[in-house]
C-alpha atoms as a PDB file:
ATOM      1  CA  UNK A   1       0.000   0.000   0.000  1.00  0.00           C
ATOM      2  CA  UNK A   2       1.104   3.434  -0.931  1.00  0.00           C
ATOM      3  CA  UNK A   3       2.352   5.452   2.410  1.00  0.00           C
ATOM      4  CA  UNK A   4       0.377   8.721   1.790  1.00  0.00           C
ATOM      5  CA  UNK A   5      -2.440   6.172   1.673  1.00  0.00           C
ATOM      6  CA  UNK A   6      -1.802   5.320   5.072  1.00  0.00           C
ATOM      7  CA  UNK A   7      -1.645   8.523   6.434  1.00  0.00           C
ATOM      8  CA  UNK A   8      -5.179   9.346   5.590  1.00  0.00           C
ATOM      9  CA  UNK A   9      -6.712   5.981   6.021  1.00  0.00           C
ATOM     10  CA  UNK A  10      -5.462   6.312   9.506  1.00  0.00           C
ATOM     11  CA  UNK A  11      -6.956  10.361   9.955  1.00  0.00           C
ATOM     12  CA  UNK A  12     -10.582   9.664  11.706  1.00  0.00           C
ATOM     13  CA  UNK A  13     -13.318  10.773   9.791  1.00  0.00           C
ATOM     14  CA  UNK A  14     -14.417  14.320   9.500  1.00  0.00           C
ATOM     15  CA  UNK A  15     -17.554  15.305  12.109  1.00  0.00           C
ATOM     16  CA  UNK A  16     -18.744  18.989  12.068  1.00  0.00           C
ATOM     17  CA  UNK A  17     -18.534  20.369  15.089  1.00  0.00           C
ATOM     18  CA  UNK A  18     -21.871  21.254  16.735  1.00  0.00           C
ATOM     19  CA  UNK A  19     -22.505  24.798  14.888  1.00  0.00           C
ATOM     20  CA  UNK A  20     -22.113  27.364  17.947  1.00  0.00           C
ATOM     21  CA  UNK A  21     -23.919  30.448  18.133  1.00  0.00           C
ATOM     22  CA  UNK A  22     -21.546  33.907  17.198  1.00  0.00           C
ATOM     23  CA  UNK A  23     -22.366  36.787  19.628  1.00  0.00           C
ATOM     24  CA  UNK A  24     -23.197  38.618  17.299  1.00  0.00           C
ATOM     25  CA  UNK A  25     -26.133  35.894  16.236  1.00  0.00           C
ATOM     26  CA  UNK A  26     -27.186  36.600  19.661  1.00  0.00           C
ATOM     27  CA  UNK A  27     -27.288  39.882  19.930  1.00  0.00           C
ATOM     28  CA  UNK A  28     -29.468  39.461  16.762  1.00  0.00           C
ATOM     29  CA  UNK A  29     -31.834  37.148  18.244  1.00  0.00           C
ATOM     30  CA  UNK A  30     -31.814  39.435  21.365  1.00  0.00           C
ATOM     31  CA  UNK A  31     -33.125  42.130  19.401  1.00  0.00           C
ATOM     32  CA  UNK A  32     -35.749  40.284  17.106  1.00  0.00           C
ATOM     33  CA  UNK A  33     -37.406  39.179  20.613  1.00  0.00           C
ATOM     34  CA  UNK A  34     -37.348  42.518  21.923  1.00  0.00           C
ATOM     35  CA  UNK A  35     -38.679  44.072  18.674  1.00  0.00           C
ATOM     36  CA  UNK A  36     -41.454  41.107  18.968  1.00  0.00           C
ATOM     37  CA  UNK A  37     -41.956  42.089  23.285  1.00  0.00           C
ATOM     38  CA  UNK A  38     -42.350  45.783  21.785  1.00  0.00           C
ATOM     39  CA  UNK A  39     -45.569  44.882  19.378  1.00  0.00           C
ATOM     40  CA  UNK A  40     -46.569  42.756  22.600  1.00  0.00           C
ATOM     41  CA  UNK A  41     -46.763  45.537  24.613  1.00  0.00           C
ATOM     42  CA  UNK A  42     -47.967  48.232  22.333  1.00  0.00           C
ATOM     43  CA  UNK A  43     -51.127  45.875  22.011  1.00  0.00           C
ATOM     44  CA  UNK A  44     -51.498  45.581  25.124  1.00  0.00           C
ATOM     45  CA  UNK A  45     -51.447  48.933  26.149  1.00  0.00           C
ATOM     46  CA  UNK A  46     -53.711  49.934  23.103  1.00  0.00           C
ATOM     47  CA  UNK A  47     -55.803  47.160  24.549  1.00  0.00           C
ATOM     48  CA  UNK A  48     -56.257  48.890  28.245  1.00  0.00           C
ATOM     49  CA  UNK A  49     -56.664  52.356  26.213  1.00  0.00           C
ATOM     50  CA  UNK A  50     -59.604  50.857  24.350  1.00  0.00           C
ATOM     51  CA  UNK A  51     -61.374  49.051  27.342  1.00  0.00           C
ATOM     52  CA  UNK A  52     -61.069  51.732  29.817  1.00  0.00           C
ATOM     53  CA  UNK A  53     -62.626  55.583  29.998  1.00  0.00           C
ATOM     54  CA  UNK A  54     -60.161  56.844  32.705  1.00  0.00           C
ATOM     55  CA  UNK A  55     -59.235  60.024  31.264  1.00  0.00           C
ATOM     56  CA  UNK A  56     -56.025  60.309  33.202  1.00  0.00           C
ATOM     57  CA  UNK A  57     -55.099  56.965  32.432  1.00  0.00           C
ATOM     58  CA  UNK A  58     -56.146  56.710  28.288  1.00  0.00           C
ATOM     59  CA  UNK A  59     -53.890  60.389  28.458  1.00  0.00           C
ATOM     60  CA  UNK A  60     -50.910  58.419  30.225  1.00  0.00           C
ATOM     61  CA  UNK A  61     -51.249  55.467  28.335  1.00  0.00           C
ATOM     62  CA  UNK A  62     -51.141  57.526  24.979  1.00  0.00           C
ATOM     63  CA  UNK A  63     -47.774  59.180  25.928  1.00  0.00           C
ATOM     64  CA  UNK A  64     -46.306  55.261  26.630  1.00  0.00           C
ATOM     65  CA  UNK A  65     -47.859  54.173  23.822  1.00  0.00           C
ATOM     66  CA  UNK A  66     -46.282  57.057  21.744  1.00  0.00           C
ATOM     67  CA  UNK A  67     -42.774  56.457  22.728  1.00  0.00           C
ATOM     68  CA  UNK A  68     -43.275  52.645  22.743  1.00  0.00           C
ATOM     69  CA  UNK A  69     -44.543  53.145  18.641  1.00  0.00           C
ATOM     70  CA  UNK A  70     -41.211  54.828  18.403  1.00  0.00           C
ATOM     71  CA  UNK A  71     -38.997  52.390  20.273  1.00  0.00           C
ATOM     72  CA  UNK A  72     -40.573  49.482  18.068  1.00  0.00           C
ATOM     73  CA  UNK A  73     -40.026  51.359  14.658  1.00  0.00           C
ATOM     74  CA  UNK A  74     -35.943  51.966  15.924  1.00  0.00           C
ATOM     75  CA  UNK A  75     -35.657  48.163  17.605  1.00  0.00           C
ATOM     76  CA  UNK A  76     -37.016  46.734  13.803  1.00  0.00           C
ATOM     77  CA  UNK A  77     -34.672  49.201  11.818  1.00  0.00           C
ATOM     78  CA  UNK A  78     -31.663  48.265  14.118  1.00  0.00           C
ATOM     79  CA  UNK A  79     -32.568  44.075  13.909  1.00  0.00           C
ATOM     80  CA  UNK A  80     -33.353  44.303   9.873  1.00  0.00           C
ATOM     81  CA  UNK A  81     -29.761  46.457   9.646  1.00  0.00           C
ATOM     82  CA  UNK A  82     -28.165  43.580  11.871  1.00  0.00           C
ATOM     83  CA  UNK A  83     -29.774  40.599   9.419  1.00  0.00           C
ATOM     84  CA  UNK A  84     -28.426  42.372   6.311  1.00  0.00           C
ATOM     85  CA  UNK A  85     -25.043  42.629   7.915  1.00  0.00           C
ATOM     86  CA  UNK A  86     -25.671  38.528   8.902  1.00  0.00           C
ATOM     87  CA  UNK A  87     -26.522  37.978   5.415  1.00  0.00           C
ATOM     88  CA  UNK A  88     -25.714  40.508   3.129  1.00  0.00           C
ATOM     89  CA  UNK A  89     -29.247  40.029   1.725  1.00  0.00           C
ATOM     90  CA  UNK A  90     -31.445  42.976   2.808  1.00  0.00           C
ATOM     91  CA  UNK A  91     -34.390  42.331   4.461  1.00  0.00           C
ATOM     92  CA  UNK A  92     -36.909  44.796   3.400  1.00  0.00           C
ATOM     93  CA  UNK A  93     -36.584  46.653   6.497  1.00  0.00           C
ATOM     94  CA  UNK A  94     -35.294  49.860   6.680  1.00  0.00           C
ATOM     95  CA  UNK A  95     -31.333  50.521   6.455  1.00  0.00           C
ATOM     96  CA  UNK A  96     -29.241  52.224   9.239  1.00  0.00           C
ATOM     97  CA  UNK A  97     -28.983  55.268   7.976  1.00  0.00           C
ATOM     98  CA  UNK A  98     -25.398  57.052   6.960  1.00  0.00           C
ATOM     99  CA  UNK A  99     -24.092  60.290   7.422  1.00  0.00           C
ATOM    100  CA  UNK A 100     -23.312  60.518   3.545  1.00  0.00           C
ATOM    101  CA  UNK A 101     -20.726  63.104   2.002  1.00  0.00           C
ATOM    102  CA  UNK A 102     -21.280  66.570   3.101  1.00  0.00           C
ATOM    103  CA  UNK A 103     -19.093  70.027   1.320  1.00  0.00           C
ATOM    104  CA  UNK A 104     -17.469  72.037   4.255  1.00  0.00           C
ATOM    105  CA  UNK A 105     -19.817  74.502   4.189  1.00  0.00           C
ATOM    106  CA  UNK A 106     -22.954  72.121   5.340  1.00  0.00           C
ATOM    107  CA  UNK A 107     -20.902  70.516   7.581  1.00  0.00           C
ATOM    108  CA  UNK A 108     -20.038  73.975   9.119  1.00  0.00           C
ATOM    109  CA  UNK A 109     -23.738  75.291   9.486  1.00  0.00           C
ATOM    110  CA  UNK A 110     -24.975  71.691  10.895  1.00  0.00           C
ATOM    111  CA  UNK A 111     -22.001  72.054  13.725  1.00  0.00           C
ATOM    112  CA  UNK A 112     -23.515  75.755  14.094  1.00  0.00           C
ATOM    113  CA  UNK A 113     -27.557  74.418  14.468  1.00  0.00           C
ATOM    114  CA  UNK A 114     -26.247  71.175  16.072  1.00  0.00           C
ATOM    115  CA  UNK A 115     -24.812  73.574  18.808  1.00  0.00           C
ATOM    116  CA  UNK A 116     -27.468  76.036  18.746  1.00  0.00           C
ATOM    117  CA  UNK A 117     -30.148  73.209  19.746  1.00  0.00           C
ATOM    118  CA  UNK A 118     -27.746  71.199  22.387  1.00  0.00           C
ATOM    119  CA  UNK A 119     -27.516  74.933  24.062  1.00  0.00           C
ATOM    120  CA  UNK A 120     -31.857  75.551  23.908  1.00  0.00           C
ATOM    121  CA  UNK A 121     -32.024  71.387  25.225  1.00  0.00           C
ATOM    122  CA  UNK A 122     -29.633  72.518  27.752  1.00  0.00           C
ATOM    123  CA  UNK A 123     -31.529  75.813  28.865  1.00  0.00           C
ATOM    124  CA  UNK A 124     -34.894  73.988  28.529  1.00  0.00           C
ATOM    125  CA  UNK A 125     -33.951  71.248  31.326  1.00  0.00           C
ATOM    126  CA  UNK A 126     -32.529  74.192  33.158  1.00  0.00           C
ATOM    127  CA  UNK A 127     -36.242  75.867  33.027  1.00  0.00           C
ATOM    128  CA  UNK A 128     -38.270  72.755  33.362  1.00  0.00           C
ATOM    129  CA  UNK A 129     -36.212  71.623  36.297  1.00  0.00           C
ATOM    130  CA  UNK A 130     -37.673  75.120  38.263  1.00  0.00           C
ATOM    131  CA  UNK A 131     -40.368  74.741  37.443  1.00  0.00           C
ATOM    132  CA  UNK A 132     -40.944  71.399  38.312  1.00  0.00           C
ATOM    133  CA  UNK A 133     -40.392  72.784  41.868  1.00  0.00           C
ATOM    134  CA  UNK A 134     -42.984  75.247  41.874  1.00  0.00           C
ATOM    135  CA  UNK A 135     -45.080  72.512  40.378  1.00  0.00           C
ATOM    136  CA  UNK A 136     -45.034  70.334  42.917  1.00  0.00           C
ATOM    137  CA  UNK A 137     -48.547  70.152  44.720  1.00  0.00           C
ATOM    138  CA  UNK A 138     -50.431  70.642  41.939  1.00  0.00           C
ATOM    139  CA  UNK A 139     -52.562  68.242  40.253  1.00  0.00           C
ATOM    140  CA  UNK A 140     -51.706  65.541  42.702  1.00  0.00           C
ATOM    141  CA  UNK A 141     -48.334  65.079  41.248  1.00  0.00           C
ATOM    142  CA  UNK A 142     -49.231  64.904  37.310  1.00  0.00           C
ATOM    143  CA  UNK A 143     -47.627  68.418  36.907  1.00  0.00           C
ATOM    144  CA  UNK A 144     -44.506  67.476  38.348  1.00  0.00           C
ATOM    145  CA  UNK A 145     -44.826  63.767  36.658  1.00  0.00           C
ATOM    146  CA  UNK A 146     -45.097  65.005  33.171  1.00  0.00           C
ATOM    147  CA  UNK A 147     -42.571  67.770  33.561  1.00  0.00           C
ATOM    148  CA  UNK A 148     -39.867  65.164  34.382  1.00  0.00           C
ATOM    149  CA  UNK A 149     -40.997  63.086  31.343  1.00  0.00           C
ATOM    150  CA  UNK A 150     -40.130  66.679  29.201  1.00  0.00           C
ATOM    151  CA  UNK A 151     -36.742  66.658  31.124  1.00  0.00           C
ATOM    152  CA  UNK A 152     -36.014  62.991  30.210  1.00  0.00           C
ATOM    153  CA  UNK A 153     -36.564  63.724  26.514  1.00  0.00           C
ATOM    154  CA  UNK A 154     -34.673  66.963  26.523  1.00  0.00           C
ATOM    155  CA  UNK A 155     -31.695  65.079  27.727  1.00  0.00           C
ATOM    156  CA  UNK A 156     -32.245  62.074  24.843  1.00  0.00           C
ATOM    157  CA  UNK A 157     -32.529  64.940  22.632  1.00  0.00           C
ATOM    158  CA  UNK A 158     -28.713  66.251  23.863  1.00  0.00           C
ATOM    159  CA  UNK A 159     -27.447  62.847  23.683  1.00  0.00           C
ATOM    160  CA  UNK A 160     -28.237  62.449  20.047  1.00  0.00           C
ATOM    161  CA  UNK A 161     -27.442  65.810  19.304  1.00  0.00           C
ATOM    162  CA  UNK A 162     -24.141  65.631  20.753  1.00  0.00           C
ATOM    163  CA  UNK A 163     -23.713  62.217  18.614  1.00  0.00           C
ATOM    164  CA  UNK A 164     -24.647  63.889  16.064  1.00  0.00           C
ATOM    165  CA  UNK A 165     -21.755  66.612  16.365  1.00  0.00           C
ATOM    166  CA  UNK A 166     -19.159  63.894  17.210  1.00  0.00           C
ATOM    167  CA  UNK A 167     -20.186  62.113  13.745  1.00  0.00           C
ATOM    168  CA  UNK A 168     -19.764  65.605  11.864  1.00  0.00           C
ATOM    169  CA  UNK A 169     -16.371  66.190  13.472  1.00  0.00           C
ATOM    170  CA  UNK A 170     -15.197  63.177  12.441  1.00  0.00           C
ATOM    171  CA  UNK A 171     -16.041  63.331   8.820  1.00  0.00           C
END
């Protein structure tokens, strides 16, 4: 018999390894099950909004529901970007989106508004947070409640506004 025979007559046969789960196929399925908890919820809520006349409550709900409508559209945009990256087949869904190429000059005025709105998000939590103090009292709380909701969003809004500026002064 031929010795190269040997060699690989000898070599056990070939078994694929069980196929193990990449993190990032995880994170993926992490975020399909959130985007599919999201649409659980947002019925849900719609369905306690539709059964009950509790004026507070329906006006509450809306404002979760709102934001949750929001959070659902950004969870399926960020798990359809994350299956075409998987893939490389696009999903339908929406793409992330890209800063694209920008002249100088549009760079320079977004830097100048991006700035301009990080300062009136700064000044408005500075308002807002006196007057949630003087607030507090009224309307059993719902005053103060909804004012600190306003704060919360003013500071999402610097957060992404100061991404946004970080992304421009990097391009």
């Amino acid at each position: 018999m031929d010795p190269t025979a040997n060699i690989f007559l000898s070599l056990q046969t070939f078994e694929p390894l069980a196929r193990e789960i990449s993190a990032f196929e995880e994170m993926l399925g992490q975020f399909s099950a959130h985007e599919r908890h999201e649409q659980e919820f947002l019925n849900d809520y719609r369905g306690i909004v539709d059964r009950h006349d509790n004026p507070l409550v329906k006006f509450l709900l809306q404002l979760i529901i709102s934001d949750e409508e929001k959070h659902h559209e950004v969870v399926r945009t960020m798990t359809s970007a994350l299956q075409t990256d998987l893939t490389g087949i696009r999903g339908g869904g929406a793409d992330m989106p890209k800063l694209g190429a920008l002249s100088e000059q549009e760079k320079d005025d977004l830097l100048d508004l991006t700035g301009e709105f990080i300062r009136a998000e700064a000044q408005t939590i500075k308002e807002y947070k006196a007057l949630m103090k003087r607030s507090k009292g009224y309307h059993k709380g719902l005053l103060v409640l909804l004012i600190k909701t306003i704060i919360h969003d003013s500071e999402k809004h610097m957060m992404i506004l100061e991404f946004i500026d970080e992304k421009l002064r990097e391009a």
